[in-house]
Protein backbone atom coordinates (compact mmCIF):
# COMPACT_ATOMS: atom_id res chain seq x y z
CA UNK A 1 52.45 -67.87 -23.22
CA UNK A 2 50.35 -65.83 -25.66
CA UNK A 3 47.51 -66.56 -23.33
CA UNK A 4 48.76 -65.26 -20.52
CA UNK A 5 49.96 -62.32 -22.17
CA UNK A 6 46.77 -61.82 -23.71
CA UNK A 7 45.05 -61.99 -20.21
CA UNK A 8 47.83 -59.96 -18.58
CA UNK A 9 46.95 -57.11 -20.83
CA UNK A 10 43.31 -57.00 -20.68
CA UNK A 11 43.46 -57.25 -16.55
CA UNK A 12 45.81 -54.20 -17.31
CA UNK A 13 43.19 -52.39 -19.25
CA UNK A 14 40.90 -53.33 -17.09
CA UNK A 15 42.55 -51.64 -14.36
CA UNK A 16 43.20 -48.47 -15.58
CA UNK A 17 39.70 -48.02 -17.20
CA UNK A 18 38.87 -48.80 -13.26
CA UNK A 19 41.27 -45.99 -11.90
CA UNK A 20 39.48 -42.97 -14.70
CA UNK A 21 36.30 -44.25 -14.57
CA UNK A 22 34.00 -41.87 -11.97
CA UNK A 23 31.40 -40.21 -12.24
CA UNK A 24 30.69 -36.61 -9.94
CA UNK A 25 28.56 -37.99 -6.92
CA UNK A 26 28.05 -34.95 -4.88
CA UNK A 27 28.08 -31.33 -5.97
CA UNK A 28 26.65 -27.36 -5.27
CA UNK A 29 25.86 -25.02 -8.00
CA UNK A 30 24.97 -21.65 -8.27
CA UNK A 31 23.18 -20.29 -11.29
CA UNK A 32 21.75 -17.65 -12.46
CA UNK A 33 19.48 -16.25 -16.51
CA UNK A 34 16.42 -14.74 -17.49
CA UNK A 35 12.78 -15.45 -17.44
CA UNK A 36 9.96 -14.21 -19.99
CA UNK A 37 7.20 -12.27 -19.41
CA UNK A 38 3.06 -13.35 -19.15
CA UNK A 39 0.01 -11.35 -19.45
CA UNK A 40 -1.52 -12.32 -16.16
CA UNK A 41 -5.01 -11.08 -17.09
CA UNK A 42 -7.27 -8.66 -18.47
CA UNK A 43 -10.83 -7.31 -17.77
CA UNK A 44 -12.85 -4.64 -20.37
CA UNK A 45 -15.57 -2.86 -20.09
CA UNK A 46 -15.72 -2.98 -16.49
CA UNK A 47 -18.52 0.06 -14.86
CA UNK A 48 -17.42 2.04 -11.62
CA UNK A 49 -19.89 4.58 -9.64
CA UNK A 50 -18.97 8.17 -10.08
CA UNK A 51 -22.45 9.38 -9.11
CA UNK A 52 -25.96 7.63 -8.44
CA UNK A 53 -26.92 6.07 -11.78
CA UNK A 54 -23.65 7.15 -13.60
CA UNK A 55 -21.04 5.53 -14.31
CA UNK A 56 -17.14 5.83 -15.63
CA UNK A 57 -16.01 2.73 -17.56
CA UNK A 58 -12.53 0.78 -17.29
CA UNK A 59 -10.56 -1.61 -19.14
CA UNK A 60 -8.12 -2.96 -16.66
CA UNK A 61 -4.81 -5.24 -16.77
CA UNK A 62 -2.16 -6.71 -15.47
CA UNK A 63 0.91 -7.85 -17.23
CA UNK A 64 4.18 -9.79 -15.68
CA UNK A 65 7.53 -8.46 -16.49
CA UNK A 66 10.25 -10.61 -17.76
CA UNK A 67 13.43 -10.18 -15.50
CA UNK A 68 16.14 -12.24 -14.19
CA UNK A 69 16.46 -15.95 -12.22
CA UNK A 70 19.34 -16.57 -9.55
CA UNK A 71 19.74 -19.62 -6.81
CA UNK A 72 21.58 -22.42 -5.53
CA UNK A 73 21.08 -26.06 -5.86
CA UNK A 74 22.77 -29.06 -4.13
CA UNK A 75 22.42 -32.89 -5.92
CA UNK A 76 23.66 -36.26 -5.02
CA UNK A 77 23.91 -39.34 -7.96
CA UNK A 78 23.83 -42.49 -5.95
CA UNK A 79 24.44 -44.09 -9.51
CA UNK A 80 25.47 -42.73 -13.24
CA UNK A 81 21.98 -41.95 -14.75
CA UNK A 82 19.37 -41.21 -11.96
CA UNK A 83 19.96 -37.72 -9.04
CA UNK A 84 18.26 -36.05 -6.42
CA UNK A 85 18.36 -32.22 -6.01
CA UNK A 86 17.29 -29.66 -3.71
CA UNK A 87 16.96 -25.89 -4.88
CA UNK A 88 16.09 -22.01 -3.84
CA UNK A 89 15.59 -19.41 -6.21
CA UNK A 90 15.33 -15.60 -6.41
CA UNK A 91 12.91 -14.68 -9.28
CA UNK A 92 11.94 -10.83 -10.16
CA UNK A 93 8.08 -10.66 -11.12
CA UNK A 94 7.80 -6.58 -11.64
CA UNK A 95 3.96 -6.14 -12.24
CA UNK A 96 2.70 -4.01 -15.00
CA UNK A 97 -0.17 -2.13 -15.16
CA UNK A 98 -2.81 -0.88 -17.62
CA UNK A 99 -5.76 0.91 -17.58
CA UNK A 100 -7.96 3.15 -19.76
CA UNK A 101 -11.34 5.09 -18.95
CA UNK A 102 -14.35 5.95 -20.98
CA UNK A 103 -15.62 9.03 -18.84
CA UNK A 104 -19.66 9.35 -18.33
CA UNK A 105 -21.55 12.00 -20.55
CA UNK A 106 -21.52 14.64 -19.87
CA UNK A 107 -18.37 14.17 -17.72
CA UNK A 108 -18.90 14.64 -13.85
CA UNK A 109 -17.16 17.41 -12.05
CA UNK A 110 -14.53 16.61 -9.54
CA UNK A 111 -14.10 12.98 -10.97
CA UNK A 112 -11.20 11.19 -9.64
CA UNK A 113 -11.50 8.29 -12.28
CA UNK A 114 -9.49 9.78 -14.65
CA UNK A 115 -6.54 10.67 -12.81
CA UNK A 116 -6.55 7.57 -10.83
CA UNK A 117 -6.84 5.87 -14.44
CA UNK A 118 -3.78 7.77 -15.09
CA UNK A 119 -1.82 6.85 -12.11
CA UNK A 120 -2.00 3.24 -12.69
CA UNK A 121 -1.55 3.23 -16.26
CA UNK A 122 2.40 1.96 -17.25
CA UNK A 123 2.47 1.59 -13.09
CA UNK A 124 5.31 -1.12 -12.00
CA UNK A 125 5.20 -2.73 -8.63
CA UNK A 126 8.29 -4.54 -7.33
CA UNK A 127 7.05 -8.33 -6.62
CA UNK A 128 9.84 -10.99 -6.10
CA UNK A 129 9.28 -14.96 -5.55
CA UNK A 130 11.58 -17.04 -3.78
CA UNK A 131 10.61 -20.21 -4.43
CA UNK A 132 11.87 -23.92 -2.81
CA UNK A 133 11.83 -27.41 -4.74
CA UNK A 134 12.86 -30.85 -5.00
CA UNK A 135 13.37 -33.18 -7.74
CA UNK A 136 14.45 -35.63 -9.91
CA UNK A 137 17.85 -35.53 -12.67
CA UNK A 138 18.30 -38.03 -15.49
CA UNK A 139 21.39 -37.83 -17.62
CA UNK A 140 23.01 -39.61 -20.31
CA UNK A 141 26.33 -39.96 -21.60
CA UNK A 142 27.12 -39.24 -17.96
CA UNK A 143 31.00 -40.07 -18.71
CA UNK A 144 31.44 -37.82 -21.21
CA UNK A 145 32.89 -34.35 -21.33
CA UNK A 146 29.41 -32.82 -22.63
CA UNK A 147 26.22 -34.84 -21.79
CA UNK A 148 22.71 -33.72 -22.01
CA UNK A 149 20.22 -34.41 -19.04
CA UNK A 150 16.82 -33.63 -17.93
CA UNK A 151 15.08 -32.92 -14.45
CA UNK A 152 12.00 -32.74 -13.10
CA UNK A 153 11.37 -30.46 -9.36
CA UNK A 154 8.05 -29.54 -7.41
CA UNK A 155 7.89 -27.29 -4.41
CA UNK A 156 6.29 -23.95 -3.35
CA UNK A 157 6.63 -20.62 -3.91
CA UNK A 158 6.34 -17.14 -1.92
CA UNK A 159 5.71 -14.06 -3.37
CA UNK A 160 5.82 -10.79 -2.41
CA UNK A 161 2.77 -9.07 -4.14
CA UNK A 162 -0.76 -9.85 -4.87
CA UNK A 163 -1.50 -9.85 -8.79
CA UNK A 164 -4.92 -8.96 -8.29
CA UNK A 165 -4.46 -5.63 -6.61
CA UNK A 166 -4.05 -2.19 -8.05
CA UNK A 167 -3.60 0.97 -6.31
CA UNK A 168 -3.77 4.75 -7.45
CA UNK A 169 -3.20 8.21 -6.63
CA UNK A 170 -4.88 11.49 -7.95
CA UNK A 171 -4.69 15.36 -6.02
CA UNK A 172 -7.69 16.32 -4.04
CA UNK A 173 -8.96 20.21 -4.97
CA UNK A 174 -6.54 20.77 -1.94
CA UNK A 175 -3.81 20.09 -4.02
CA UNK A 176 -2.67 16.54 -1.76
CA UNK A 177 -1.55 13.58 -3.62
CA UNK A 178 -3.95 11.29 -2.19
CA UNK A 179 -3.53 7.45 -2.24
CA UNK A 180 -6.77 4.96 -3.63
CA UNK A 181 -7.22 1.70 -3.84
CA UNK A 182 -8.69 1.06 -7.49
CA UNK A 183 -8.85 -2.62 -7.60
CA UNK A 184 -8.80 -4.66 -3.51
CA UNK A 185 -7.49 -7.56 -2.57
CA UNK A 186 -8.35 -8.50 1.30
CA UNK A 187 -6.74 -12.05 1.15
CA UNK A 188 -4.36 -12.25 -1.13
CA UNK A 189 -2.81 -15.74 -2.21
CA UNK A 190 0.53 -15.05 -2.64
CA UNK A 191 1.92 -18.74 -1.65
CA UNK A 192 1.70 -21.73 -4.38
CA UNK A 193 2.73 -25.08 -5.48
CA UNK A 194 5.10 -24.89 -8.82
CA UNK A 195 6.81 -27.44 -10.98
CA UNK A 196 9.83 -26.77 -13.41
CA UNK A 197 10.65 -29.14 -15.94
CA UNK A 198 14.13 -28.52 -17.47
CA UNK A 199 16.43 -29.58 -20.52
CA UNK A 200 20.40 -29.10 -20.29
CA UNK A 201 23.67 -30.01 -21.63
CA UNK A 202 26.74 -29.98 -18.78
CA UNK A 203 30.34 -29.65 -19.73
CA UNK A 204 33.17 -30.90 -18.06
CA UNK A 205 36.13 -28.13 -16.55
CA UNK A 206 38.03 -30.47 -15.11
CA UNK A 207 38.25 -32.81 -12.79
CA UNK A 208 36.21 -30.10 -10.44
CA UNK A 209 34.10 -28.12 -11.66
CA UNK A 210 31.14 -28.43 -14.06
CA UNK A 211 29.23 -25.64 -16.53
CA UNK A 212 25.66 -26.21 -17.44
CA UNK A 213 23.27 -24.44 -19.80
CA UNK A 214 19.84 -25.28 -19.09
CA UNK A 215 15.90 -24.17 -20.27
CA UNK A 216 13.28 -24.09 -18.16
CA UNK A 217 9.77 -24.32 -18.15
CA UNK A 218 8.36 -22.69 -14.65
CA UNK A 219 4.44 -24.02 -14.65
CA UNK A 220 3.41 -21.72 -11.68
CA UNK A 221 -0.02 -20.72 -10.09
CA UNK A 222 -0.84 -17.04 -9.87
CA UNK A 223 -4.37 -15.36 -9.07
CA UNK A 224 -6.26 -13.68 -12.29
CA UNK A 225 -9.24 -12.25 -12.80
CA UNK A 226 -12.39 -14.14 -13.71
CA UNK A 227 -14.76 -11.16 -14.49
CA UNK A 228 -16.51 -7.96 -13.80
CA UNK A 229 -17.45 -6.72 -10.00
CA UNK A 230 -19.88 -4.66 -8.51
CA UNK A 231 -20.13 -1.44 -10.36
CA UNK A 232 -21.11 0.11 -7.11
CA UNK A 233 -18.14 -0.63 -4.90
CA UNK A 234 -15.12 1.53 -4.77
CA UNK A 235 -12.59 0.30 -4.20
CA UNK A 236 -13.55 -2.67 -7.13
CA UNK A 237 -13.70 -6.34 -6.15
CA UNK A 238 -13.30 -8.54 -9.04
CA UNK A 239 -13.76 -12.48 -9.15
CA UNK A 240 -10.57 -13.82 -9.48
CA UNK A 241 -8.96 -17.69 -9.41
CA UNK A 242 -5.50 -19.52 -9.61
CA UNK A 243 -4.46 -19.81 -12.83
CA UNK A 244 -1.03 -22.16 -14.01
CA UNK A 245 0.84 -20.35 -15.96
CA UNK A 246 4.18 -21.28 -18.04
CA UNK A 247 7.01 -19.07 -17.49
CA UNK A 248 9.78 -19.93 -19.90
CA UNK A 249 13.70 -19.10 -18.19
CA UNK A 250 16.96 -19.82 -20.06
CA UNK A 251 19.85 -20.15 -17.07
CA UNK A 252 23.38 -20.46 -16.92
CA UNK A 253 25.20 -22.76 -13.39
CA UNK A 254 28.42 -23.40 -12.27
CA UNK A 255 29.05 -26.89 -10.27
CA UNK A 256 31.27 -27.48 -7.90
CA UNK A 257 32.04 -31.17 -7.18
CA UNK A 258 32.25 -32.09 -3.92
CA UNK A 259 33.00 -36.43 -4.38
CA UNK A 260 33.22 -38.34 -6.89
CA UNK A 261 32.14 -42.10 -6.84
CA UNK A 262 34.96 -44.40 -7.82
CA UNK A 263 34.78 -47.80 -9.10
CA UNK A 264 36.22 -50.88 -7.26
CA UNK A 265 39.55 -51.32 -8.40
CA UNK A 266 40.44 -54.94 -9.17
């Protein structure tokens, strides 16, 4: 009799562990944070004509902004530990400028250099990247109301502006604000492969929804220059090459579960 009451209450248990157990199979998030900023790159010394055998002298460089991170994800858990995920981002990468000028002696009349200098100096262009992944999630703990995970994505992204590129303005003895190109860029790479590699912990809000803090590293590849160009060619054309650079973003997402996977009751 003890037996059977002994069996009767762990096929009990057993039963009701079976009816809470469950862990969220399907769900959408939305998140949004904040990235850091990157010196792209920076060239001294660099010589540009002013007349035939003189010469002004530039130290350029270009800086990226830090600014803000939103998107939307989907994943899908076909077990506890192991996800898939699919997500597009929004990312503001505001371009900074610098430049200084070391005029040639004695200075050259009607130079543009310096107000063109000037111009681009503090200058911030608008560049955003929208950027599409895939990837891999690995949690722990996966039952519990706060359990840490980590996820691995790859995919490409767009952007809007070349890093390489710089353009001016300075007032012609007519007094009009006229427009220069200081530093060119014909073909401009402004599409790329990234990877983010992430560490979070996810908290439970009930039985639907789901809040995440999360750090990010964003390895991404972005144009830079390599060295000095032709001294004689206005606009400049520097060397330049892709560069993978780690972009560091701190984000905040709310999950919405859309099924969760039930065990087989027995």
């Amino acid at each position: 009799m003890i037996g059977l009451l002994a069996l009767g209450a762990t096929s009990g248990a057993a039963r009701l562990a079976a009816q809470q157990g469950g862990e969220p199979h399907l769900y959408l998030s939305i998140f949004g944070g904040g990235h850091t900023g990157q010196e792209l790159w920076l060239l001294e010394k660099q010589p540009i004509i002013v007349l035939p055998s003189q010469y002004d002298t530039l130290d350029l460089g270009r800086t990226m902004a830090s600014g803000f991170i939103v998107g939307a994800s989907g994943a899908y858990f076909p077990g506890p530990h192991i996800g898939f995920e699919a997500e597009i981002a929004l990312m503001s990468m505001t371009l900074e400028s610098s430049c200084s000028i070391r005029q040639s002696q004695p200075p050259v009349v009607n130079d543009i250099g310096p107000a063109l200098c000037a111009s681009v100096q503090g200058q911030g262009v608008s560049n955003n990247a929208v950027s599409f992944s895939v990837g891999v999630i690995a949690r722990a703990l996966a039952d519990r109301s706060l359990h840490p995970y980590v996820r691995l994505d790859a995919g490409i992204v767009s952007r809007t502006h070349s890093t390489i590129e710089m353009i001016g303005s300075y007032v012609d003895p007519d007094g009009n604000v006229v427009s220069q190109t200081l530093v060119s860029d014909e073909n401009p790479d402004n599409t790329g492969p990234h990877v983010t590699a992430a560490f979070g912990l996810a908290l439970s809000l009930g039985p639907g929804y789901q809040l995440r803090l999360e750090g990010r590293d964003l390895m991404m590849q972005l144009d830079r220059v390599t060295g000095q160009g032709n001294a004689n060619s206005v606009p400049l054309v520097l060397p330049h090459s892709e560069h993978i650079y780690h972009i560091f973003a701190l984000t905040v997402a709310l999950d919405v579960i859309l099924e969760k996977q039930h065990h087989r009751r027995y």
